[in-house]
Structure formats: structure tokens, C-alpha cells
C-alpha atoms as a PDB file:
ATOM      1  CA  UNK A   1       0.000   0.000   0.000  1.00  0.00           C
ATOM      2  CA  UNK A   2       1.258   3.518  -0.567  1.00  0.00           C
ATOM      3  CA  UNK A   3       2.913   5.662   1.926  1.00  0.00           C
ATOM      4  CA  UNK A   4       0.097   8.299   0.712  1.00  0.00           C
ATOM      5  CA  UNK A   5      -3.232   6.290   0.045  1.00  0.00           C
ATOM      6  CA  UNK A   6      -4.704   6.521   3.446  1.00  0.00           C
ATOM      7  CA  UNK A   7      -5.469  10.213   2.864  1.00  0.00           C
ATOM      8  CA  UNK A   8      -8.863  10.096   2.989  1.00  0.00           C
ATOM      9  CA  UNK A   9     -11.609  12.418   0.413  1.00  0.00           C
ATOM     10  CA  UNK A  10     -10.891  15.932   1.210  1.00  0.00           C
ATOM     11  CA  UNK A  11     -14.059  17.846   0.508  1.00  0.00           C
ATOM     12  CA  UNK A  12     -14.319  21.249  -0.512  1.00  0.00           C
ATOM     13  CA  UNK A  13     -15.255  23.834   1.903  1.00  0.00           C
ATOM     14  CA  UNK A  14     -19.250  23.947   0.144  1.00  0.00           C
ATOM     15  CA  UNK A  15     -19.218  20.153   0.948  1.00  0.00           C
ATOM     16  CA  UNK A  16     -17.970  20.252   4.480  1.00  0.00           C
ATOM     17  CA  UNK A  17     -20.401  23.157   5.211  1.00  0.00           C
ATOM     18  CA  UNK A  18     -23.292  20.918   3.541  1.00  0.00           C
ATOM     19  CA  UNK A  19     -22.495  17.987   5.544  1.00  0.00           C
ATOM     20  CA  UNK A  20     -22.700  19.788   8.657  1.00  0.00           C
ATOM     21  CA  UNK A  21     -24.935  22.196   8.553  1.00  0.00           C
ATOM     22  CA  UNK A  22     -27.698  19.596   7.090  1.00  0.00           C
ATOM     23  CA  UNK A  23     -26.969  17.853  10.174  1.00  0.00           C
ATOM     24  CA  UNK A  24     -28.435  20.080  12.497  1.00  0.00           C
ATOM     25  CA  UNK A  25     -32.251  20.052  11.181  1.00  0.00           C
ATOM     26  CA  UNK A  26     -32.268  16.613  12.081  1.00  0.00           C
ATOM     27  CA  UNK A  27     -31.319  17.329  15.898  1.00  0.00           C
ATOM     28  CA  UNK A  28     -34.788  17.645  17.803  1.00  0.00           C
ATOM     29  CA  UNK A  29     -35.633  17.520  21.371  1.00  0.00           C
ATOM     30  CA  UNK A  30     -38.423  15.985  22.482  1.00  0.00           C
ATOM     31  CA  UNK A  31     -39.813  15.054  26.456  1.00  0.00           C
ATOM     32  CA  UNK A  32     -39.720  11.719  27.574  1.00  0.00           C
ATOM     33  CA  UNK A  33     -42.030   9.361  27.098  1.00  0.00           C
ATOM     34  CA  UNK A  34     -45.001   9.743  30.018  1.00  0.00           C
ATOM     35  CA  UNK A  35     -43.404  12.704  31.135  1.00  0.00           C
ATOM     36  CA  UNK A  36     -46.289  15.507  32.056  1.00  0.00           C
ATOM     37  CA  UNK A  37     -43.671  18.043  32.724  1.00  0.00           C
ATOM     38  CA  UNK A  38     -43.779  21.137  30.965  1.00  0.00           C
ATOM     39  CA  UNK A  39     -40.862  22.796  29.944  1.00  0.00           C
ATOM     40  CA  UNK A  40     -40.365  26.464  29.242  1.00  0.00           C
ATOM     41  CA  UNK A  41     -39.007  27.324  25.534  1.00  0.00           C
ATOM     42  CA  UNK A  42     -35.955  28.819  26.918  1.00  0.00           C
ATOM     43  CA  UNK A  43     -35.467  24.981  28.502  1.00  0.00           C
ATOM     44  CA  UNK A  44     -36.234  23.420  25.245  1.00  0.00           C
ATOM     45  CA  UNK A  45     -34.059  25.687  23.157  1.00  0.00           C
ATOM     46  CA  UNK A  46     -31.173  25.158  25.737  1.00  0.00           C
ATOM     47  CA  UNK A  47     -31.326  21.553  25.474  1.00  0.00           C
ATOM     48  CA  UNK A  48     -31.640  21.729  21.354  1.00  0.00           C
ATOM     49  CA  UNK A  49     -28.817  23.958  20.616  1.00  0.00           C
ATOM     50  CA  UNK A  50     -26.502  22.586  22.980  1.00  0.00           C
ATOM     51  CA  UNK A  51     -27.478  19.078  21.061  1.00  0.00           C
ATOM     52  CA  UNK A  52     -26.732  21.306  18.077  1.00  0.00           C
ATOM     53  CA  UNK A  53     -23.503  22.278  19.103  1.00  0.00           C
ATOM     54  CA  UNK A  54     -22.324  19.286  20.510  1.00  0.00           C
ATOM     55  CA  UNK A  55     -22.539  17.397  17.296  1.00  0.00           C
ATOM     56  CA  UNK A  56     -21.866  20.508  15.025  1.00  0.00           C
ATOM     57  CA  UNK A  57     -18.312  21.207  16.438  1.00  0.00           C
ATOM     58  CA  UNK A  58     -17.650  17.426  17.287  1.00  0.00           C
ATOM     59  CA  UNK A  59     -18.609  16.704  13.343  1.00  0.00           C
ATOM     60  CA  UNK A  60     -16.662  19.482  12.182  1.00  0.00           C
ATOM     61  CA  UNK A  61     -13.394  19.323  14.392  1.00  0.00           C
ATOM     62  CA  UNK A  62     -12.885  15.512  13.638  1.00  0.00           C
ATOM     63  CA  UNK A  63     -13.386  15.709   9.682  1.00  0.00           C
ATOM     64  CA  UNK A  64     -10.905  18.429   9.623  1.00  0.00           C
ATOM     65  CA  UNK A  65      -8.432  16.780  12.065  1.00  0.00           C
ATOM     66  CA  UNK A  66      -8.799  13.289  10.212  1.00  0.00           C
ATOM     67  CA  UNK A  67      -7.563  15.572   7.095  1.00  0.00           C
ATOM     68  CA  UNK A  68      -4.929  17.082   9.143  1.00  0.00           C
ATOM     69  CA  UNK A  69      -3.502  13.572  10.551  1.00  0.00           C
ATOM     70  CA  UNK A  70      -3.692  11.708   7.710  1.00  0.00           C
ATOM     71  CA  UNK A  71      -0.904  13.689   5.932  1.00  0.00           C
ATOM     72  CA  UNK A  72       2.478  12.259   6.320  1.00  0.00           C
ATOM     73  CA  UNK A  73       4.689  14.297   8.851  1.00  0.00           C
ATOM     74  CA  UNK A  74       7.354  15.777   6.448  1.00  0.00           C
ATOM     75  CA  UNK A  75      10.377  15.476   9.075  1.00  0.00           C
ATOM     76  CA  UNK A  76       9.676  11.754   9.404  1.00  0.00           C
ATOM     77  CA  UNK A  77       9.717  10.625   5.622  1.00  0.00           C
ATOM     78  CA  UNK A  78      12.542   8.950   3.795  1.00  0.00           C
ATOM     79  CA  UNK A  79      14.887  11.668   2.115  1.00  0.00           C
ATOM     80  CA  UNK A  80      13.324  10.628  -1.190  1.00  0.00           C
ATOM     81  CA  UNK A  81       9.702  11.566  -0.020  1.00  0.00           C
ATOM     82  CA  UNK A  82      10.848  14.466   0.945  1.00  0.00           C
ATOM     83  CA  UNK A  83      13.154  15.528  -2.376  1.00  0.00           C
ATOM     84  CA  UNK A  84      10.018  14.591  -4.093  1.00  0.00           C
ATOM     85  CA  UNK A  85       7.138  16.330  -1.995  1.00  0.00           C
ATOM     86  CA  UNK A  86       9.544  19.926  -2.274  1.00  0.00           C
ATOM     87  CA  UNK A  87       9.924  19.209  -6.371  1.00  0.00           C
ATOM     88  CA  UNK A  88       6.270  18.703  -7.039  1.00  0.00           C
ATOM     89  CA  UNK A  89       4.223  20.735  -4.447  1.00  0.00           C
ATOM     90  CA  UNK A  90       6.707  22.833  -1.848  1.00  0.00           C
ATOM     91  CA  UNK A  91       6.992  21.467   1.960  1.00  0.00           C
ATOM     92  CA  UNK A  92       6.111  25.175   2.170  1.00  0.00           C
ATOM     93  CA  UNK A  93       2.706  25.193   0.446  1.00  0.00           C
ATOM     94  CA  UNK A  94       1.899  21.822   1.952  1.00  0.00           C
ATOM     95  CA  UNK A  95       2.974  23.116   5.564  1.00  0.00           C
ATOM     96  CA  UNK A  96       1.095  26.478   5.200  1.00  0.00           C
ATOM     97  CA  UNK A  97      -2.432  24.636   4.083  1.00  0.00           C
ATOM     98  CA  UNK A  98      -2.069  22.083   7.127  1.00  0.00           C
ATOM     99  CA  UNK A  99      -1.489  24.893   9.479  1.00  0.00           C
ATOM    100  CA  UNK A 100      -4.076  26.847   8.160  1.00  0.00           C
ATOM    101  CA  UNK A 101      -6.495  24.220   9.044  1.00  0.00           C
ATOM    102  CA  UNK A 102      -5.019  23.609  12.130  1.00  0.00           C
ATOM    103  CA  UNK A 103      -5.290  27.340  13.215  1.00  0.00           C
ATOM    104  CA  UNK A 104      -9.263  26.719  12.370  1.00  0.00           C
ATOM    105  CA  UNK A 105      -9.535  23.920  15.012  1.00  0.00           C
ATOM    106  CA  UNK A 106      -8.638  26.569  17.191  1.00  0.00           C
ATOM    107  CA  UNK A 107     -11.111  29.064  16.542  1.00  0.00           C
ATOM    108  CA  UNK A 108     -13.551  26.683  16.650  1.00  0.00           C
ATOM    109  CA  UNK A 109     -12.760  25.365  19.465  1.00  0.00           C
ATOM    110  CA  UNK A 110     -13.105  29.219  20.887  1.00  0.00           C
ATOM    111  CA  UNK A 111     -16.482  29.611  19.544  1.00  0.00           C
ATOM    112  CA  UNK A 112     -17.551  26.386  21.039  1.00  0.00           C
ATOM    113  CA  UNK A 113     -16.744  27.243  24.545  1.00  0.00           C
ATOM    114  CA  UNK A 114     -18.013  30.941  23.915  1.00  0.00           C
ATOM    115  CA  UNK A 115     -21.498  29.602  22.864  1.00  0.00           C
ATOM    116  CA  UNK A 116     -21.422  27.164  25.453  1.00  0.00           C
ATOM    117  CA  UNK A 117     -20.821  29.599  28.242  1.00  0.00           C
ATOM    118  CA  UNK A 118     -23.591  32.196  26.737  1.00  0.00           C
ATOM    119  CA  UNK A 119     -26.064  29.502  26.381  1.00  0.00           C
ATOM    120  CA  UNK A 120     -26.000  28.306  29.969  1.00  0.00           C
ATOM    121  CA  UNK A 121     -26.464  31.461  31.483  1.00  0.00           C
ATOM    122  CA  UNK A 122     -28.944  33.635  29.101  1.00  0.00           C
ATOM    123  CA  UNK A 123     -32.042  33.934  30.837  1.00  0.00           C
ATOM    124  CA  UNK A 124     -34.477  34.631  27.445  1.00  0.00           C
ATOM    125  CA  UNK A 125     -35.496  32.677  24.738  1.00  0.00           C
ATOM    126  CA  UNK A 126     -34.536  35.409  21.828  1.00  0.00           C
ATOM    127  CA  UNK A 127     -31.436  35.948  23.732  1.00  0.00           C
ATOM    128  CA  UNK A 128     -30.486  31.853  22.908  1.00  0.00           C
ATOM    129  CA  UNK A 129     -31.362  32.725  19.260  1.00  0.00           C
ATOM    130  CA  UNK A 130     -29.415  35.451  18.943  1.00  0.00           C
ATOM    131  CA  UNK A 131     -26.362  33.592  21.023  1.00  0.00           C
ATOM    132  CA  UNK A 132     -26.886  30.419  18.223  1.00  0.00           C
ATOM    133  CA  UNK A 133     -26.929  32.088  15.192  1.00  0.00           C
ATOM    134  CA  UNK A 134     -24.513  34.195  15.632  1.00  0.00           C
ATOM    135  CA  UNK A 135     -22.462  31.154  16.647  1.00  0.00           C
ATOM    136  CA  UNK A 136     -23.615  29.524  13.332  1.00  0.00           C
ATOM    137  CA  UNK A 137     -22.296  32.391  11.421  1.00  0.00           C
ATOM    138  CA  UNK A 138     -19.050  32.960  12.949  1.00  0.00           C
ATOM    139  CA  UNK A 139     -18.502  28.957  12.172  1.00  0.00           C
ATOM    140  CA  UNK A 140     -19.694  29.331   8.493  1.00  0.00           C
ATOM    141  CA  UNK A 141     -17.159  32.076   8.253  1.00  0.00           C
ATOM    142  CA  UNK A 142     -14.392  29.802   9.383  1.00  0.00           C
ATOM    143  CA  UNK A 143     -15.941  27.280   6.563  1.00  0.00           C
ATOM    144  CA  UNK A 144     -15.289  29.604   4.127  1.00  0.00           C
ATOM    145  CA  UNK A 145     -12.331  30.706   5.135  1.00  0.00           C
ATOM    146  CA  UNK A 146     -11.330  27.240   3.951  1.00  0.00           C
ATOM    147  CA  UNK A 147     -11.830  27.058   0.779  1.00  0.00           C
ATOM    148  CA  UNK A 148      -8.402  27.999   0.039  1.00  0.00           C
ATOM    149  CA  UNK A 149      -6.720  25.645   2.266  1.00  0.00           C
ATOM    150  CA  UNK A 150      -8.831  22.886   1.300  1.00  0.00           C
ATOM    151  CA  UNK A 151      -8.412  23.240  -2.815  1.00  0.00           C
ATOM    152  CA  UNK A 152      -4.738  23.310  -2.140  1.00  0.00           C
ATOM    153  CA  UNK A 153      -4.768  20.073  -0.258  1.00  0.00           C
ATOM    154  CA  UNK A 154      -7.059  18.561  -2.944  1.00  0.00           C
ATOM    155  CA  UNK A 155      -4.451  18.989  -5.349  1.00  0.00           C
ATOM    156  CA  UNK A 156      -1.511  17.925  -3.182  1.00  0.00           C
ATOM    157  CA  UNK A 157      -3.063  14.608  -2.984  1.00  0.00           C
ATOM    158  CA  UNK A 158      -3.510  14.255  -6.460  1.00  0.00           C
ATOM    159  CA  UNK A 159       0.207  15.218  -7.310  1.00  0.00           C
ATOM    160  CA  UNK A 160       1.426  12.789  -4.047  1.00  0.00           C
ATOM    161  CA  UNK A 161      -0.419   9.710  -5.308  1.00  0.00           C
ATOM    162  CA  UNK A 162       2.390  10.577  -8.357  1.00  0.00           C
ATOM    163  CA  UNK A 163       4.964   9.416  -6.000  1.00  0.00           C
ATOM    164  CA  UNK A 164       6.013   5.913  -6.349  1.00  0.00           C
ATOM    165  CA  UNK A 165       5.821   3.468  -4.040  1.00  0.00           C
ATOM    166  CA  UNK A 166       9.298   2.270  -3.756  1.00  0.00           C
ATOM    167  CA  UNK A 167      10.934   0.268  -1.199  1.00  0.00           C
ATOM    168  CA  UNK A 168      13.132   2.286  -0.137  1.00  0.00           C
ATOM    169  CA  UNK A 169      15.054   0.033   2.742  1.00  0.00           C
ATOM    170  CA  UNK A 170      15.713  -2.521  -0.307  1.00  0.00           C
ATOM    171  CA  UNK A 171      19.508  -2.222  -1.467  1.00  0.00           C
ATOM    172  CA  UNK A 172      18.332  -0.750  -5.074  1.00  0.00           C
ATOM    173  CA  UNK A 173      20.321  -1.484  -8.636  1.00  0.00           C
ATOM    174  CA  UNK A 174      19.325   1.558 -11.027  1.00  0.00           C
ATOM    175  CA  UNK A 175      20.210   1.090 -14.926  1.00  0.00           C
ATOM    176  CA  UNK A 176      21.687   3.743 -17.047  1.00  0.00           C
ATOM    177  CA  UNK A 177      22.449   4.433 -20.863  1.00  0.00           C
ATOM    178  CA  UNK A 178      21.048   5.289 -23.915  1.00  0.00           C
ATOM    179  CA  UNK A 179      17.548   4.263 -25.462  1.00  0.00           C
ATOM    180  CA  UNK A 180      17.694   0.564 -26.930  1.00  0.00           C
ATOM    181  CA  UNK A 181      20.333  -0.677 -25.233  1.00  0.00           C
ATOM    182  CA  UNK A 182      18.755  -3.492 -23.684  1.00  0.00           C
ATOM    183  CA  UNK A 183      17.944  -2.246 -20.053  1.00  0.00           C
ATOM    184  CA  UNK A 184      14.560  -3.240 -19.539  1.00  0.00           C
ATOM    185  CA  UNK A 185      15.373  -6.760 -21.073  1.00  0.00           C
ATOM    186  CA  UNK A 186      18.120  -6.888 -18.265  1.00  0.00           C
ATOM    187  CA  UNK A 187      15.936  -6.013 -15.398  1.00  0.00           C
ATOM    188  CA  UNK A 188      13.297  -8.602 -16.821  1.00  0.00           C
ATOM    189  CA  UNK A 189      16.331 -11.398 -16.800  1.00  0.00           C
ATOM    190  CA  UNK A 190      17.741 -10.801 -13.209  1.00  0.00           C
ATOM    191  CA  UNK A 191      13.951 -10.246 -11.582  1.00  0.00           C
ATOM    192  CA  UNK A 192      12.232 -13.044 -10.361  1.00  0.00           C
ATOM    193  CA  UNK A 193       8.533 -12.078 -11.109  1.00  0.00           C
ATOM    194  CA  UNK A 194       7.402 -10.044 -13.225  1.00  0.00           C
ATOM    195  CA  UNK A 195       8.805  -6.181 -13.410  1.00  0.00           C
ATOM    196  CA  UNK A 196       6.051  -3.703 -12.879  1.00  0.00           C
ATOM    197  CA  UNK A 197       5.678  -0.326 -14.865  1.00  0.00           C
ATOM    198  CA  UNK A 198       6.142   2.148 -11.096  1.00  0.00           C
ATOM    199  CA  UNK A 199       4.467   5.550 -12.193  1.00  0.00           C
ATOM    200  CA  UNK A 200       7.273   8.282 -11.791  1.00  0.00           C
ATOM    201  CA  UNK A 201       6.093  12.066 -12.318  1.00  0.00           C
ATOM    202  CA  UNK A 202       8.835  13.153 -14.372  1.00  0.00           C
ATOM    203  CA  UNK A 203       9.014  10.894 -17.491  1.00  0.00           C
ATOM    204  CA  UNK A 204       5.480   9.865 -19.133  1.00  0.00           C
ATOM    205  CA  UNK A 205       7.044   6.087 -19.134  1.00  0.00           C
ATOM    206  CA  UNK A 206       7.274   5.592 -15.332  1.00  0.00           C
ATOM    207  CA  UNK A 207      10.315   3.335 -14.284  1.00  0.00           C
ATOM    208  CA  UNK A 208      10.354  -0.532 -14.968  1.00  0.00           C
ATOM    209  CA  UNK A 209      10.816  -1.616 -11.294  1.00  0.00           C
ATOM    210  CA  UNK A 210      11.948  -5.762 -10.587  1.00  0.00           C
ATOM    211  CA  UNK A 211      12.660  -7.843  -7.890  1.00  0.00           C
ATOM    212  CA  UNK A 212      15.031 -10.854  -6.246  1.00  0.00           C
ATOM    213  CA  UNK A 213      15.917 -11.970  -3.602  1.00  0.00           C
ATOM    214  CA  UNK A 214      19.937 -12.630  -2.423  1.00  0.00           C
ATOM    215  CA  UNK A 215      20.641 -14.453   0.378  1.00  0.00           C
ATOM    216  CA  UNK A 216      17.212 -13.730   1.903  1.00  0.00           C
ATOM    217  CA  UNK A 217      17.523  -9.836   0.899  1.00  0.00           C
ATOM    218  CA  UNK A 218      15.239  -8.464  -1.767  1.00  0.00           C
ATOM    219  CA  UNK A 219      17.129  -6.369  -3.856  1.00  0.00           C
ATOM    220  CA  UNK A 220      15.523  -3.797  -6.553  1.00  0.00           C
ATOM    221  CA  UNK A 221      16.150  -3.002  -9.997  1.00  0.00           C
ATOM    222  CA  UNK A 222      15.086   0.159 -11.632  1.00  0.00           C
ATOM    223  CA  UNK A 223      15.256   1.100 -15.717  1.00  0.00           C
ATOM    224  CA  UNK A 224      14.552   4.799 -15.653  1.00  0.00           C
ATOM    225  CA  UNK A 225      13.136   5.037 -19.537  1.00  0.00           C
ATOM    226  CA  UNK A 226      13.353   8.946 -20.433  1.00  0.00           C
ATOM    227  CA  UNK A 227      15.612   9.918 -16.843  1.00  0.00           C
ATOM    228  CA  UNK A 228      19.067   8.364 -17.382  1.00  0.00           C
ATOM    229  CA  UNK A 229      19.130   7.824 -21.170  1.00  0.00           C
ATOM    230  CA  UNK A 230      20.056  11.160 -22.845  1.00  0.00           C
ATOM    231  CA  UNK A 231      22.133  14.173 -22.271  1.00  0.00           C
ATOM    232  CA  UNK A 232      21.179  16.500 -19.292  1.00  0.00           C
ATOM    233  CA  UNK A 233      21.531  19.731 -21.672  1.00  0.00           C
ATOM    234  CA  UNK A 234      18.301  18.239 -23.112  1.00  0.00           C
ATOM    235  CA  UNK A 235      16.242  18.473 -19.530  1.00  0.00           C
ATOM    236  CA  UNK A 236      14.674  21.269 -17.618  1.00  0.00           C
ATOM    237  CA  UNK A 237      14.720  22.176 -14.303  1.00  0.00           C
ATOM    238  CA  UNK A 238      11.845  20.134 -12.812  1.00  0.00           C
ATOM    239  CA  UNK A 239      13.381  16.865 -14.634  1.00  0.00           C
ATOM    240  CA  UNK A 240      16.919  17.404 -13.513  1.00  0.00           C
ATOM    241  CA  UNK A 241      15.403  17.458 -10.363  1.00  0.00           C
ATOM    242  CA  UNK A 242      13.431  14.613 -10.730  1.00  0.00           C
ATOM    243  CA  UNK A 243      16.766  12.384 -11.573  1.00  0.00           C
ATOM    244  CA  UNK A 244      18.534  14.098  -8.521  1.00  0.00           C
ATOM    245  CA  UNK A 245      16.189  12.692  -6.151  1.00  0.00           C
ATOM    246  CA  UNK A 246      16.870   9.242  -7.026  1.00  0.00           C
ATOM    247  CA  UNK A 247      20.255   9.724  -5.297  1.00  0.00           C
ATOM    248  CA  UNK A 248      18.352   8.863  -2.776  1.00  0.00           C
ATOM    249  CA  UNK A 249      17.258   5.532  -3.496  1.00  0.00           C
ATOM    250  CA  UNK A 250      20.038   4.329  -6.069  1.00  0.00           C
ATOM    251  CA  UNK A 251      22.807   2.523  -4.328  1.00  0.00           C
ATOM    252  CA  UNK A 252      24.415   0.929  -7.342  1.00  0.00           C
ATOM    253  CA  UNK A 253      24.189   2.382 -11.148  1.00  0.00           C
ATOM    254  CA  UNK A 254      24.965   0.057 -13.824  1.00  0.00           C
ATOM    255  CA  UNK A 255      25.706   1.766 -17.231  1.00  0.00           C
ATOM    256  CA  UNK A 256      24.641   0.136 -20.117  1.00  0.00           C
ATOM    257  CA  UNK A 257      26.395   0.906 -23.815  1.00  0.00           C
ATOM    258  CA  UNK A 258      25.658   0.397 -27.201  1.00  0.00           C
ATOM    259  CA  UNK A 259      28.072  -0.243 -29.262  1.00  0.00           C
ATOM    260  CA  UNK A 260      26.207  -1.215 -32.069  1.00  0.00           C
ATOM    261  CA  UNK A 261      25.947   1.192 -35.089  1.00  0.00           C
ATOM    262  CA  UNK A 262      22.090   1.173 -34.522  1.00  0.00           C
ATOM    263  CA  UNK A 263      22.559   3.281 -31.053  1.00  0.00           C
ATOM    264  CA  UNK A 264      20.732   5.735 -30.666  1.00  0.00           C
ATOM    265  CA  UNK A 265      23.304   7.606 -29.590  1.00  0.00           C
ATOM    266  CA  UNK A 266      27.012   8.117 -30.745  1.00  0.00           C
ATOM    267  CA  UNK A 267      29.491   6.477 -28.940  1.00  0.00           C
ATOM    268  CA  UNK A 268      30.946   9.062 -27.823  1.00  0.00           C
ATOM    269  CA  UNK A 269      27.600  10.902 -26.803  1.00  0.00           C
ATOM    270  CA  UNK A 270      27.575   7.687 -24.481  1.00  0.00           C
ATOM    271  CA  UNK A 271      30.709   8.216 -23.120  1.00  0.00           C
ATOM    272  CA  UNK A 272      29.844  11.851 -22.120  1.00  0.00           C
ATOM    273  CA  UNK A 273      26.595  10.802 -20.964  1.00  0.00           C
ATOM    274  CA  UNK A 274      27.811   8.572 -18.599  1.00  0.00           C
ATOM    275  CA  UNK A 275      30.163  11.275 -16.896  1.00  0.00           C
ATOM    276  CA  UNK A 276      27.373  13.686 -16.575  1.00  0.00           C
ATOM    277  CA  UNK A 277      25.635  10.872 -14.533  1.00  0.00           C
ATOM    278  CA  UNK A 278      28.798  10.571 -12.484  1.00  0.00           C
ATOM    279  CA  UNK A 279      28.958  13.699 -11.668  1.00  0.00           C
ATOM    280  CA  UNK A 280      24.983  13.906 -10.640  1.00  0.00           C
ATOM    281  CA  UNK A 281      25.883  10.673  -8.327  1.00  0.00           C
ATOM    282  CA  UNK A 282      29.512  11.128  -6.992  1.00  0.00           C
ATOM    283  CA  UNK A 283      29.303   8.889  -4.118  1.00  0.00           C
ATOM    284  CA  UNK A 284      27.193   6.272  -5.645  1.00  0.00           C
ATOM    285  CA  UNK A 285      29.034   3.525  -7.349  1.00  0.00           C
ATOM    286  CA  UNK A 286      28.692   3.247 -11.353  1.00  0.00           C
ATOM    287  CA  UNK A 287      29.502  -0.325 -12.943  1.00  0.00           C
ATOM    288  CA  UNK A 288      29.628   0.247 -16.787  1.00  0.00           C
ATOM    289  CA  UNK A 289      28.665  -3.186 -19.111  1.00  0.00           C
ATOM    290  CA  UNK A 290      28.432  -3.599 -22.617  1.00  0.00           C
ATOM    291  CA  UNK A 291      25.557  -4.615 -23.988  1.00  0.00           C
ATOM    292  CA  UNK A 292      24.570  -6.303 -27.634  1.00  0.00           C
ATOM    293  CA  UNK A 293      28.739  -7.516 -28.103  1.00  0.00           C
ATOM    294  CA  UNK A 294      27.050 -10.200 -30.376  1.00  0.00           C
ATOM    295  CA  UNK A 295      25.731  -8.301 -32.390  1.00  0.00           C
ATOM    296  CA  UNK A 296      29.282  -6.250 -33.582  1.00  0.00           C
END
């Protein structure tokens, strides 16, 4: 399962306050059954809006909380997640939305004891009225207030279930080299199941991911198809990016050449290809094996 699929529907801030509010005409107070006790209306209208209340804030502070906590906490991901969360959204923008939110649990937990302490002691009927609308509309403020917050987090989890769900405590075996030159068939040789296509939000062809297990280790293969395969002068920013952060998770590269005269790229281009990948990945090791020698 991926680190990011528990994050549950986020609804807008027209949703949320539809969900609650629509709530609260169902709330009714009636006497007990056989009871010949009358009961003023300030009584009644006590006992109704602090039902009302009670499940209005309780409704609304949980669905906003259980947005809140199911977000990953940033400091505790894998340097990867993290690389990844900054290139695609910003810890900044994510931070500011969850805080945001966070600072609204606050002022609704204000309102909630204000309202609670004005209810109990107003001696009048219109006086509860006024105390419970006015509560009502400070609240739908603090709905709309959302809206913001809320869109941004929408689309945060749309770009985070991007991410791929490597396993990142696996020692990890990431091929290099031009187009053609047999990677994929080499990860598809030394896996033991079938390779699956991992999605990967910089290159449209996600990353051919395999498995086997040594000595009672898994270890993980990676082709990158359209990261490690042509000269970084040909990338922007977001991409170079992209192939930075899997510094992260490669701990071997093996470069794969083409000497055939149906490369795709020039020998040489190879050559200087695989330099530019050293120097993106100076401390991790870079094995260089050529391919297709049959076929000289």
C-alpha cells in the first residue's frame, strides 16, 4: 500500500459546510415518554442547541483533524519523499495549508466554549437565538475561510499519489544508458517475477521496477526510460530534479552501452553521458557493461 493512500476524500469547503450544517435540522428535542412536565421554551431551546452544538463542532473538528492527521509528517519521511514532496508541491505550500487548518480547530474550538458559556447562562429565549446564530455564522465564516486551504490540499493529494511506491530500505540497482540498449530486457532477466511499470512524475514512461531476492535480501532493480538515457543539456529544471532525487534511493548504477551502429546515440555521446551521470551521483558507485557484443 502507498505511503500516501490513506489520505482520505478531502471535501471542498461547500461540501464540508453541507455535511454539517444539514446535520443540524435533524437534531430535535423531544420530552420523555409519560413525562407531564412542561418545559419552558428557553429549557427546550437550551437543550436543542446545545445538542446542536455538541454534534456541530464534534462533526466538524474531527473531519478536519482526520484531514490534518492523515498527511504524512514531512520530518519523518525517507529523504526521497521528501526531495520529491519539495519538487512537485513545496513542503512550504503543503505546511502552510495544514497549518491553516489547524489554526481553524482553534477558533472553533473558541467559539464552542463561547457559545457554550452564553447559552447556559442567558435567561431569554430570543437571547439563545441570537447567542446560536450568531455562533452559526461565525462557524460558516471559518468554513469559508477554507476554501483555500482545502483546494490546495485537494491537489496535493492528487500530485502525491504521483509518487512511487518504492521500497526504499531494499539495497536498489538503477540502470543507465542510452535508449535501446537493452535495459529493460536486463531487469526482466535478473527479476524473479514479473517487473512492474512504477508511475514516476517526471518521465510519461514511469520506471520498470523488478525484484530478487539474495541471500534472503530483496534487492531492486530500476530502468529509468526517459531519466538516465540522454544528455542532461536536453532536460529542464523540474526533470533534472526529478533524476537528482533518485540519489536517494540508487545505491548501485549500472551503465549500459551500445556499441552497435544502430545506437541511438554516438558512442561518444555515451561516453559523455555517462560522466554527466557521475557527476549527478559522486558517491554512488557506477559499474559500466556492454551490452549487444554479439551483435558487432
Amino acid at each position: 500500500m502507498s505511503l500516501f493512500s490513506r489520505i482520505p476524500h478531502i471535501p471542498t469547503s461547500d461540501e464540508l459546510a453541507d455535511i454539517v450544517y444539514s446535520q443540524l435540522k435533524k437534531i430535535r428535542v423531544n420530552a420523555p415518554p409519560g413525562s407531564k412536565i412542561r418545559r419552558s421554551e428557553l429549557s427546550l431551546l437550551k437543550t436543542l442547541y446545545f445538542r446542536q452544538f455538541r454534534y456541530f463542532f464534534k462533526e466538524l473538528q474531527s473531519r478536519l483533524r482526520k484531514i490534518v492527521n492523515s498527511f504524512p509528517i514531512i520530518d519523518a519521511l525517507h529523504p526521497f519523499h521528501r526531495e520529491l514532496i519539495d519538487i512537485l508541491i513545496g513542503l512550504d505550500r503543503l505546511h502552510i495549508s495544514l497549518s491553516r487548518i489547524n489554526n481553524t480547530l482553534d477558533v472553533l474550538q473558541s467559539i464552542q466554549k463561547s457559545v457554550s458559556r452564553k447559552l447556559g447562562i442567558c435567561e431569554k429565549a430570543s437571547e439563545a437565538k441570537r447567542i446560536r446564530n450568531e455562533a452559526l455564522g461565525r462557524a460558516g465564516s471559518c468554513i469559508k475561510d477554507l476554501k483555500e486551504p482545502l483546494d490546495d490540499l485537494i491537489d496535493i493529494k492528487i500530485k502525491l499519489a504521483q509518487i512511487p511506491d518504492f521500497k526504499l530500505d531494499a539495497p536498489t540497482i538503477a540502470f543507465a544508458g542510452p535508449p535501446n540498449a537493452g535495459k529493460s530486457s536486463f531487469v526482466s532477466i535478473v527479476s524473479t517475477g514479473k517487473p512492474e511499470i512504477a508511475s514516476y512524475p517526471f518521465t510519461t514512461k514511469g520506471l520498470f521496477c523488478g525484484h530478487r531476492y539474495h541471500d534472503f535480501i530483496q534487492v531492486q532493480f530500476l530502468d529509468t526510460p526517459g531519466l538516465l538515457d540522454r544528455p542532461l543539456d536536453e532536460r529542464n529544471t523540474i526533470e533534472l530534479k526529478g533524476i537528482i532525487a533518485l540519489k536517494h534511493i540508487a545505491d548501485i548504477i549500472v551503465f549500459l552501452f551500445d556499441p552497435t551502429p544502430e545506437a541511438s546515440l554516438p558512442l561518444e555521446r555515451q561516453v559523455n553521458l555517462q560522466k554527466e551521470i557521475k557527476k549527478i551521483f559522486p558517491e554512488t558507485p557506477i559499474i559500466s557493461y556492454i551490452n549487444k557484443v554479439d551483435l558487432i
